[in-house]
N, C-alpha and C. Protein backbone atom coordinates (compact mmCIF):
# COMPACT_ATOMS: atom_id res chain seq x y z
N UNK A 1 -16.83 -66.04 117.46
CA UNK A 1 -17.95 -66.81 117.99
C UNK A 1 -19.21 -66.61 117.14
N UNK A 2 -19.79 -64.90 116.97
CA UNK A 2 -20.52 -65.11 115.72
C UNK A 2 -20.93 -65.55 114.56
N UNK A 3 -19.40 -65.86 113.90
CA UNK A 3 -19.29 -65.85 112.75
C UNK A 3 -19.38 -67.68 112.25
N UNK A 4 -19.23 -68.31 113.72
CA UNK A 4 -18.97 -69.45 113.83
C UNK A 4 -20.28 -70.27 113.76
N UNK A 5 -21.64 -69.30 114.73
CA UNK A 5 -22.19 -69.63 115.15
C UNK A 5 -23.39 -69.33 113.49
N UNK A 6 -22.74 -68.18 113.03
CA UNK A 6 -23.62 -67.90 111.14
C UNK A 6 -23.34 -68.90 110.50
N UNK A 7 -22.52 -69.13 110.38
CA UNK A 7 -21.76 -70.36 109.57
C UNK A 7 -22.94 -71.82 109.88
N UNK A 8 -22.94 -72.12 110.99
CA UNK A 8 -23.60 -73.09 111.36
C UNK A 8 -24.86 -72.68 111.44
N UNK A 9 -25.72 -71.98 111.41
CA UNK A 9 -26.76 -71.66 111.15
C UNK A 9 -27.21 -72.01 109.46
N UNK A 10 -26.54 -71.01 108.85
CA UNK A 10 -26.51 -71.13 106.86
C UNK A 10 -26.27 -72.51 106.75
N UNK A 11 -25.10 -73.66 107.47
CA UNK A 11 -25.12 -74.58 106.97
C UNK A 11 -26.54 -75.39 107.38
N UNK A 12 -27.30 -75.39 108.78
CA UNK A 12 -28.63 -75.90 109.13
C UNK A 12 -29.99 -75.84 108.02
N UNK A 13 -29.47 -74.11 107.43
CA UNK A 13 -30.42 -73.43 106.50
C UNK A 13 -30.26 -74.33 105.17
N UNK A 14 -29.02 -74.50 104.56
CA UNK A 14 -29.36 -75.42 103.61
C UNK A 14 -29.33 -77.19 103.56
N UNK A 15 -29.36 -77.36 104.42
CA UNK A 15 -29.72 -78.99 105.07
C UNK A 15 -31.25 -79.48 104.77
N UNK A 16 -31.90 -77.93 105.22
CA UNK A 16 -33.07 -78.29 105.40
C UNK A 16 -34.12 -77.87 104.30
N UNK A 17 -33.32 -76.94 103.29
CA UNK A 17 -33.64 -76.69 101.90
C UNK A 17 -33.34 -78.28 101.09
N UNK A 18 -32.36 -78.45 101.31
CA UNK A 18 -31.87 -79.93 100.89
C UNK A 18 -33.28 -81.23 101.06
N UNK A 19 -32.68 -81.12 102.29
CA UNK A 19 -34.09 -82.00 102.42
C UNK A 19 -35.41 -81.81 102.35
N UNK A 20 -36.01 -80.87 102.14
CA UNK A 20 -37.25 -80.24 101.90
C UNK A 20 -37.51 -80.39 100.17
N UNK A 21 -36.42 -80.08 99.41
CA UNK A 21 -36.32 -80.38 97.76
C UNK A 21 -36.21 -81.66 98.00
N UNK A 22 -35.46 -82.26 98.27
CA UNK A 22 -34.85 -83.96 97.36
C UNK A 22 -35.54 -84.98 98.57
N UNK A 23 -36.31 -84.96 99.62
CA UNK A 23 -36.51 -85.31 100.51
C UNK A 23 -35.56 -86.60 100.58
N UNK A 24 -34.45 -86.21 100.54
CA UNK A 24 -33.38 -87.34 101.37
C UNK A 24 -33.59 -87.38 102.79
N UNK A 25 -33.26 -89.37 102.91
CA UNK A 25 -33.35 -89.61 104.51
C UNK A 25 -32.26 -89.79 104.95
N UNK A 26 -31.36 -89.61 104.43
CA UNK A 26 -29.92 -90.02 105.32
C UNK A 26 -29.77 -88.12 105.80
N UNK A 27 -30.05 -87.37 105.79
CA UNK A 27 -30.12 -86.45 106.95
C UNK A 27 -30.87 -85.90 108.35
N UNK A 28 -30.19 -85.66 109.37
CA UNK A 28 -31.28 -85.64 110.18
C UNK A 28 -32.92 -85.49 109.94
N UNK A 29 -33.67 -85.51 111.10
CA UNK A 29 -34.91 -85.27 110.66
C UNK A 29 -35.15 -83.80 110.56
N UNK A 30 -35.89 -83.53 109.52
CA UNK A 30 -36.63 -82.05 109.58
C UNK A 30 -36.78 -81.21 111.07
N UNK A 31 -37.63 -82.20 111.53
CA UNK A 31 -37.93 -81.68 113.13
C UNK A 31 -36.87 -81.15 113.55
N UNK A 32 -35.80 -81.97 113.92
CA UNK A 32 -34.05 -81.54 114.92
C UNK A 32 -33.89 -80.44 114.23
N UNK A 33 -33.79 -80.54 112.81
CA UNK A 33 -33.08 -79.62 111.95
C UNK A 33 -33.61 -78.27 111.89
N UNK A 34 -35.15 -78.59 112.38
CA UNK A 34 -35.95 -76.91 112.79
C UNK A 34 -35.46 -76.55 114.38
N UNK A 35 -35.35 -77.51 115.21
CA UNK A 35 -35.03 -76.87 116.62
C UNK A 35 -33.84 -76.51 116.57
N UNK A 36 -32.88 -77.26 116.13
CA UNK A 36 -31.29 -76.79 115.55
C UNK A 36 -31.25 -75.14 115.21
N UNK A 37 -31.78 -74.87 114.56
CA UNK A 37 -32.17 -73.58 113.97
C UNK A 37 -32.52 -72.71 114.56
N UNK A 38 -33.88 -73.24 115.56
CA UNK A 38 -34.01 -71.65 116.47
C UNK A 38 -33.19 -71.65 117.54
N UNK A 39 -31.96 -73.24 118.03
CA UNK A 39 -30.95 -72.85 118.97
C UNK A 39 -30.19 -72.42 118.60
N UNK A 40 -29.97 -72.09 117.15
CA UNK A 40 -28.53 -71.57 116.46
C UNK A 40 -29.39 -69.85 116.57
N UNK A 41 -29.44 -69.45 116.15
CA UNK A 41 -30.63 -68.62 115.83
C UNK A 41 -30.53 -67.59 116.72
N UNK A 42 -30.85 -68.18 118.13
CA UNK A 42 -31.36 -67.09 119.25
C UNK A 42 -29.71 -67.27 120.10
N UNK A 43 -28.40 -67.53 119.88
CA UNK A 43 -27.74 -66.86 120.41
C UNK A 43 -27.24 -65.74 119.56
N UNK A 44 -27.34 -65.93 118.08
CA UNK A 44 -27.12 -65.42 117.26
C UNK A 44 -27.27 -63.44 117.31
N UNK A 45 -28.88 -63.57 117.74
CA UNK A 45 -29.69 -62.74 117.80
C UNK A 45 -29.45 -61.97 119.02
N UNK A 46 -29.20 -62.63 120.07
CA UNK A 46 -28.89 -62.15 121.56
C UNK A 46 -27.12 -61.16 121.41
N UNK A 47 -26.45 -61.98 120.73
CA UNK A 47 -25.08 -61.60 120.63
C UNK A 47 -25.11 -60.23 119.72
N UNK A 48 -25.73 -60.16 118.69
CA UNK A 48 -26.01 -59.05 117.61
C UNK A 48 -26.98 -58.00 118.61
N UNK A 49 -27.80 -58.25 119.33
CA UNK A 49 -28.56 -57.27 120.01
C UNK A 49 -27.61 -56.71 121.29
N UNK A 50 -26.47 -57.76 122.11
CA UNK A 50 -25.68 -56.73 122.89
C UNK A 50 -24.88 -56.25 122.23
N UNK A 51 -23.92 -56.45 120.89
CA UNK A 51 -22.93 -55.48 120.16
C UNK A 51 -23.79 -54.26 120.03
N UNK A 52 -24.95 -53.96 119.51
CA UNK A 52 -25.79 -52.94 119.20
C UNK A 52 -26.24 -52.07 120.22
N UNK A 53 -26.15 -52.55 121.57
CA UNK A 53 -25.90 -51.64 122.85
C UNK A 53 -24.74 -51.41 122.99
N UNK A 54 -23.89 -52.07 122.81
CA UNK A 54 -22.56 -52.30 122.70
C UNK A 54 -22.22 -50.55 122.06
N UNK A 55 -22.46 -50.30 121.14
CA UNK A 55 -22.33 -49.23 120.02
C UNK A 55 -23.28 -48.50 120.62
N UNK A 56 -24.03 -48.17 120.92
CA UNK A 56 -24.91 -47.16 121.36
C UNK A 56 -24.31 -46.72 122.60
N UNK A 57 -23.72 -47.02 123.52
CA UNK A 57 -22.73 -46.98 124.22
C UNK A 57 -21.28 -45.58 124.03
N UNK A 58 -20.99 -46.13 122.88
CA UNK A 58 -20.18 -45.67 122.41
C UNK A 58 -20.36 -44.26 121.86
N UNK A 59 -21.52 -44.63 121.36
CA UNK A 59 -21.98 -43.42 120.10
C UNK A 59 -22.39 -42.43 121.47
N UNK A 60 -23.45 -42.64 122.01
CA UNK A 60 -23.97 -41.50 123.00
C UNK A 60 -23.61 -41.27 124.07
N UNK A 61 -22.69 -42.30 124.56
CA UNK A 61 -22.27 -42.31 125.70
C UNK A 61 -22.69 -42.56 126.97
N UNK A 62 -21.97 -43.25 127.76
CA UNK A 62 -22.82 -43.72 129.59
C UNK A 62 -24.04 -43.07 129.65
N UNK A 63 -24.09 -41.89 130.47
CA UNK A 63 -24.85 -40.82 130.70
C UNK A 63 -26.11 -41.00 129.84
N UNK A 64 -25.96 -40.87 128.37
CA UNK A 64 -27.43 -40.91 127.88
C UNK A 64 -27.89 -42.32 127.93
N UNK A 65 -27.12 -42.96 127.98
CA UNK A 65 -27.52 -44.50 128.14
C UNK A 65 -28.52 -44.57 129.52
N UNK A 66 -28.05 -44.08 130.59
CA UNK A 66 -28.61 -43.94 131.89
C UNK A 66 -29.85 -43.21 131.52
N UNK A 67 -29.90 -41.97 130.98
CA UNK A 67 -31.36 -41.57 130.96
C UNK A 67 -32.56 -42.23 130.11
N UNK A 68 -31.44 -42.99 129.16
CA UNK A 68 -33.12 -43.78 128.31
C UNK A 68 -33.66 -45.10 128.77
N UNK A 69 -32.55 -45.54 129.90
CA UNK A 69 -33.10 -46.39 130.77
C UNK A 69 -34.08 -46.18 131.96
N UNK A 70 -33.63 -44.98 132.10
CA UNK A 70 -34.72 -44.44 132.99
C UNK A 70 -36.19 -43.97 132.39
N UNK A 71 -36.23 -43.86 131.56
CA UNK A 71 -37.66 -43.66 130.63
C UNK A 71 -37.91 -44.74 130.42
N UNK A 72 -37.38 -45.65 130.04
CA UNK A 72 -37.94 -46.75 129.69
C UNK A 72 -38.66 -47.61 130.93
């Protein structure tokens, strides 16, 4: 799902390099192609930020997980 969702991101990323150099109009507009981006973007970011609890999890285990939630 990540990898699916990078993929389609990098391809948004150079669409809009594309069109920003050669200003071709037969591709979407700039505009879509920026909101495209921060919807590709922010599941991207959400999914990479729970693997990374995900692993912290792992690494320190339940228990300390519980106490730095409680500080926090």
């Amino acid at each position: 799902m990540i990898r699916a969702l990078a993929w389609f991101y990098a391809f948004i990323q150079v669409m809009i390099l594309v069109q920003i150099h050669y200003r071709v109009s037969y591709l979407p507009s700039l505009d879509l192609l920026k909101i495209l981006d921060i919807c590709t973007l922010t599941p991207i970011l959400l999914l990479l930020a729970k693997r990374t609890r995900d692993l912290r999890k792992v690494v320190f285990g339940e228990e300390k997980m519980e106490e730095v939630r409680k500080k926090a």
